[in-house]
C-alpha atoms as a PDB file:
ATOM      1  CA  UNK A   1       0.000   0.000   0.000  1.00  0.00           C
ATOM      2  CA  UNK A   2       3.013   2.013   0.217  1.00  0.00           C
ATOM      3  CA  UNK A   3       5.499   2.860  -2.617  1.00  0.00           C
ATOM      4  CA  UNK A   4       9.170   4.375  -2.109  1.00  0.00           C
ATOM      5  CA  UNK A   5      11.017   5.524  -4.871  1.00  0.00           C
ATOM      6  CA  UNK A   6      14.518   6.928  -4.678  1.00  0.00           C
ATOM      7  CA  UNK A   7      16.495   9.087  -6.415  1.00  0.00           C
ATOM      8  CA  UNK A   8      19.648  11.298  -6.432  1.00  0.00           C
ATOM      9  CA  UNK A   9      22.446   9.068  -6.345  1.00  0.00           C
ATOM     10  CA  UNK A  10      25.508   9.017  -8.566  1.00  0.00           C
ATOM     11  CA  UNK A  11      29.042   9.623  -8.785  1.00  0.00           C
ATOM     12  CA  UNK A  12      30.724  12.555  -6.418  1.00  0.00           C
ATOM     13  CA  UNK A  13      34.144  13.265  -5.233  1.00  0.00           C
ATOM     14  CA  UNK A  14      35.964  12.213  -2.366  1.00  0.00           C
ATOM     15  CA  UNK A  15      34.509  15.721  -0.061  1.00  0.00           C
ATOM     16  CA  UNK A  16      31.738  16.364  -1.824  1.00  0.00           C
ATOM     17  CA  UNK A  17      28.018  16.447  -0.845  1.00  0.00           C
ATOM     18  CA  UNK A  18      24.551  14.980  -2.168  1.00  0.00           C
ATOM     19  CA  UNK A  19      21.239  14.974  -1.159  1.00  0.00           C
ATOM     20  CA  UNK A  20      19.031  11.484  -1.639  1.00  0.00           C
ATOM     21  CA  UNK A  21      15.549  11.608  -1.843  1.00  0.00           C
ATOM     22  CA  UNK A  22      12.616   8.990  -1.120  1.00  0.00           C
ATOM     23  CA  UNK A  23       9.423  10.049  -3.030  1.00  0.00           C
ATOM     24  CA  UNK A  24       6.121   8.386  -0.945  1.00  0.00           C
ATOM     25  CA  UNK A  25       2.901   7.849  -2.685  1.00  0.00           C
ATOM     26  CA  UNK A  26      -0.008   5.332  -1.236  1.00  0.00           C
ATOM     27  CA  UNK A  27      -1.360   4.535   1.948  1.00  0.00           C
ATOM     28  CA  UNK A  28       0.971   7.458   3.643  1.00  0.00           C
ATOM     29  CA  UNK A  29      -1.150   7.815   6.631  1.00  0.00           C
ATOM     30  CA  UNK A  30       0.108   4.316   7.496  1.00  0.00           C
ATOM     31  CA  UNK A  31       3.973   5.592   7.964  1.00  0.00           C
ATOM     32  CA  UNK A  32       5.175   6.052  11.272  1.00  0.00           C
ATOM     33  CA  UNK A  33       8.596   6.478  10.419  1.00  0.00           C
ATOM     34  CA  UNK A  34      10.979   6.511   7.483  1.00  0.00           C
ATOM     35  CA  UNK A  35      14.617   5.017   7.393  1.00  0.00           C
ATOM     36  CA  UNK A  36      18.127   4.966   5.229  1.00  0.00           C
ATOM     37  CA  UNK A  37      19.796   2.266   4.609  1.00  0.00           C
ATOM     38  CA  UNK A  38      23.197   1.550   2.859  1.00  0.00           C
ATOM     39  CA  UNK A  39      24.703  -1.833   1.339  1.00  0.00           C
ATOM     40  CA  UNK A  40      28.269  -1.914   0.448  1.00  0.00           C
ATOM     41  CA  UNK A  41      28.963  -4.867  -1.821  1.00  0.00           C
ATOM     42  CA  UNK A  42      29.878  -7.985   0.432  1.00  0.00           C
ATOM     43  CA  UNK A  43      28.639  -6.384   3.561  1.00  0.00           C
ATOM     44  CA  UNK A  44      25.098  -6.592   5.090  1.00  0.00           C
ATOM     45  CA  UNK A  45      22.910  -3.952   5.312  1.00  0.00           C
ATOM     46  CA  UNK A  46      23.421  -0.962   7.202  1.00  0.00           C
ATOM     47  CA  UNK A  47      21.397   1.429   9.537  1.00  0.00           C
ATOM     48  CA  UNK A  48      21.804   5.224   8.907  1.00  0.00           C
ATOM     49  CA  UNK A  49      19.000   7.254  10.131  1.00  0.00           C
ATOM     50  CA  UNK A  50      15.443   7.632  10.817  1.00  0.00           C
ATOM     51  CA  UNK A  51      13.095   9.993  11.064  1.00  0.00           C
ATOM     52  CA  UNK A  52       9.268   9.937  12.494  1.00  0.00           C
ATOM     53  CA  UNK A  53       5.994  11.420  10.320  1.00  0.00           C
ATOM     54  CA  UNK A  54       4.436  13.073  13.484  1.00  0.00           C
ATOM     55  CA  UNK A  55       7.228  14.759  15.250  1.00  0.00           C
ATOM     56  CA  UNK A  56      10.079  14.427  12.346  1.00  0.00           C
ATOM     57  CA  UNK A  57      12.146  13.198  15.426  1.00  0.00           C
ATOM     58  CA  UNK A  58      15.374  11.631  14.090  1.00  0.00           C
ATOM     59  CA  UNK A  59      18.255   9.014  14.991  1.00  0.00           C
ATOM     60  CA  UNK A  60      21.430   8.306  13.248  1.00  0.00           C
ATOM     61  CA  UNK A  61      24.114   5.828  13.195  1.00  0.00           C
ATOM     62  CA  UNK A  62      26.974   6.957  14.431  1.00  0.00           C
ATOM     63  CA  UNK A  63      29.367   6.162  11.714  1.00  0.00           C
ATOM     64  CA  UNK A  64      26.989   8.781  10.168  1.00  0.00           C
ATOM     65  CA  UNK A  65      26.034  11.527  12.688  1.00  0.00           C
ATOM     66  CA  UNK A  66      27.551  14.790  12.430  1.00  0.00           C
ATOM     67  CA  UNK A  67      27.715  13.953   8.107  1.00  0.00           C
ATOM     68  CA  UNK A  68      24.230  12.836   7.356  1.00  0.00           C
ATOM     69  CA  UNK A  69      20.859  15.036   8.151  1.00  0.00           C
ATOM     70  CA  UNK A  70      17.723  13.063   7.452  1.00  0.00           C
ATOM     71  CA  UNK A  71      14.863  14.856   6.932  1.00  0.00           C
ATOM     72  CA  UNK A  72      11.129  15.362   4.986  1.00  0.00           C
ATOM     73  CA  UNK A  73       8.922  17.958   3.623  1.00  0.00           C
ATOM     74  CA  UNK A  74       4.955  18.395   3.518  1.00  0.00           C
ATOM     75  CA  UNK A  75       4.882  16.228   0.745  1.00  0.00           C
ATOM     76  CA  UNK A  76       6.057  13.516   2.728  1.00  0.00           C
ATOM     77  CA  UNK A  77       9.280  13.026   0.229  1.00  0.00           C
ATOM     78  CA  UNK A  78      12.139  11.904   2.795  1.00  0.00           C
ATOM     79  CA  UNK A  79      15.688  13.304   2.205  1.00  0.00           C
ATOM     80  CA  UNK A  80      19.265  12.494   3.396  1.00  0.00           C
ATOM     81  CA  UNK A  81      21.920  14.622   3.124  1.00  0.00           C
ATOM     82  CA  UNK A  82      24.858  13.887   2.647  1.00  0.00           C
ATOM     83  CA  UNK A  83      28.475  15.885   3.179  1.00  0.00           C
ATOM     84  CA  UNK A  84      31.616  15.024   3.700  1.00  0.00           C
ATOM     85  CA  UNK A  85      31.659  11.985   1.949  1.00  0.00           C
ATOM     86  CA  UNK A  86      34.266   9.517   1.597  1.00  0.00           C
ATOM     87  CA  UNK A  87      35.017   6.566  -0.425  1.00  0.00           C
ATOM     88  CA  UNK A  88      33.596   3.890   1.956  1.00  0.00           C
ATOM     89  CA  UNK A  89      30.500   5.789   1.783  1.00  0.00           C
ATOM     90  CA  UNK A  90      29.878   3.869  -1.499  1.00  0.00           C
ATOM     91  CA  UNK A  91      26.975   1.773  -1.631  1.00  0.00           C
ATOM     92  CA  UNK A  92      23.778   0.987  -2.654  1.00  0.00           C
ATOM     93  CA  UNK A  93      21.344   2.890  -0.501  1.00  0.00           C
ATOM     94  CA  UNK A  94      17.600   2.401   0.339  1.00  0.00           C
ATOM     95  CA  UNK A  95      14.807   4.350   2.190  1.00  0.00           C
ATOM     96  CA  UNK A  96      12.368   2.179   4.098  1.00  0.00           C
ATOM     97  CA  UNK A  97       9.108   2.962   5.741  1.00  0.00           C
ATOM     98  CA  UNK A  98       7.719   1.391   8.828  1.00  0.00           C
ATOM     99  CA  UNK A  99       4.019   1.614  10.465  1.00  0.00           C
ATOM    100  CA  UNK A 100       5.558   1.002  13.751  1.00  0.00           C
ATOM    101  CA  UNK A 101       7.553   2.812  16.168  1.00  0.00           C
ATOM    102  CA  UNK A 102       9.748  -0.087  16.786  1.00  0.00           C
ATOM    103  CA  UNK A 103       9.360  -2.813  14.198  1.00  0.00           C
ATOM    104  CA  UNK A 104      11.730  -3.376  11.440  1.00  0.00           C
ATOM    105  CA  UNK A 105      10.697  -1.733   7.800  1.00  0.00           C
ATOM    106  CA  UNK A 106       7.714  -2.618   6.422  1.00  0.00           C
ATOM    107  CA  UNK A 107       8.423  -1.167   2.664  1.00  0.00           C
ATOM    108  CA  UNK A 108      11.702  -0.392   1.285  1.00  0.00           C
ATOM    109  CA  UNK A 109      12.164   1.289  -2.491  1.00  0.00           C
ATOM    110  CA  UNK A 110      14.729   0.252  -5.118  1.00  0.00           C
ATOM    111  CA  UNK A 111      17.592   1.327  -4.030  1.00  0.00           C
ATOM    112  CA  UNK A 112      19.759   4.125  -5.713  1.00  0.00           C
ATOM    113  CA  UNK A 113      23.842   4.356  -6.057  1.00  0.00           C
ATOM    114  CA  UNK A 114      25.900   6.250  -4.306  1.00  0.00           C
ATOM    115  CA  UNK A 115      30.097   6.665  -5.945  1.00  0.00           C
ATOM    116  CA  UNK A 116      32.663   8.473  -4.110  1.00  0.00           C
ATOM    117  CA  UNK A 117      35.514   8.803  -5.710  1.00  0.00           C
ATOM    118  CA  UNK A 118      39.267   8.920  -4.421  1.00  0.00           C
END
């Protein structure tokens, strides 16, 4: 009932910043929170942030705070940006939506790639 589409990724320098963004469009009223996730290749998949509908509270992962800001607009389109970024920063990374305040993700969109280069 809920569909996550992501865009914004490609190839940046080593330094450099971009900004990700999760487009929402269905059942909305069912979200209680969004999420961004990252997969490197040979490495499971990795927690970055969160951030609630009601309150637009937000979490991070530490390897992240301080680099990442997650956020969303009226629209309910979920951004991350991103500065500072590095070359392990490279991965395949997903927004996710979950109806509960502690339960894992209940949708997740495509995934969109992120390059940093050296």
């Amino acid at each position: 009932q809920v569909q996550l589409v992501e865009s914004g990724g490609g190839l940046v320098q080593a330094g450099g910043s971009l900004r990700l963004s999760c487009a929402t469009s269905g059942r909305t009223s069912s979200i209680y929170k969004w999420g961004w996730f990252r997969q490197a290749p040979g490495k499971e998949r990795e927690f970055l942030a969160t951030i609630t509908w009601s309150t637009a509270f937000t979490t991070y992962a530490d390897s992240v705070k301080g680099r990442f800001t997650i956020s969303r607009d009226a629209k309910n389109t979920v951004y991350l940006r991103m500065n500072s970024l590095k070359p392990e920063d490279t991965a395949v990374y997903y927004c996710g939506a979950s109806k509960t305040p502690v339960g894992e993700m209940d949708y997740w969109g495509q995934g969109t790639q992120v390059t940093v280069s050296s």
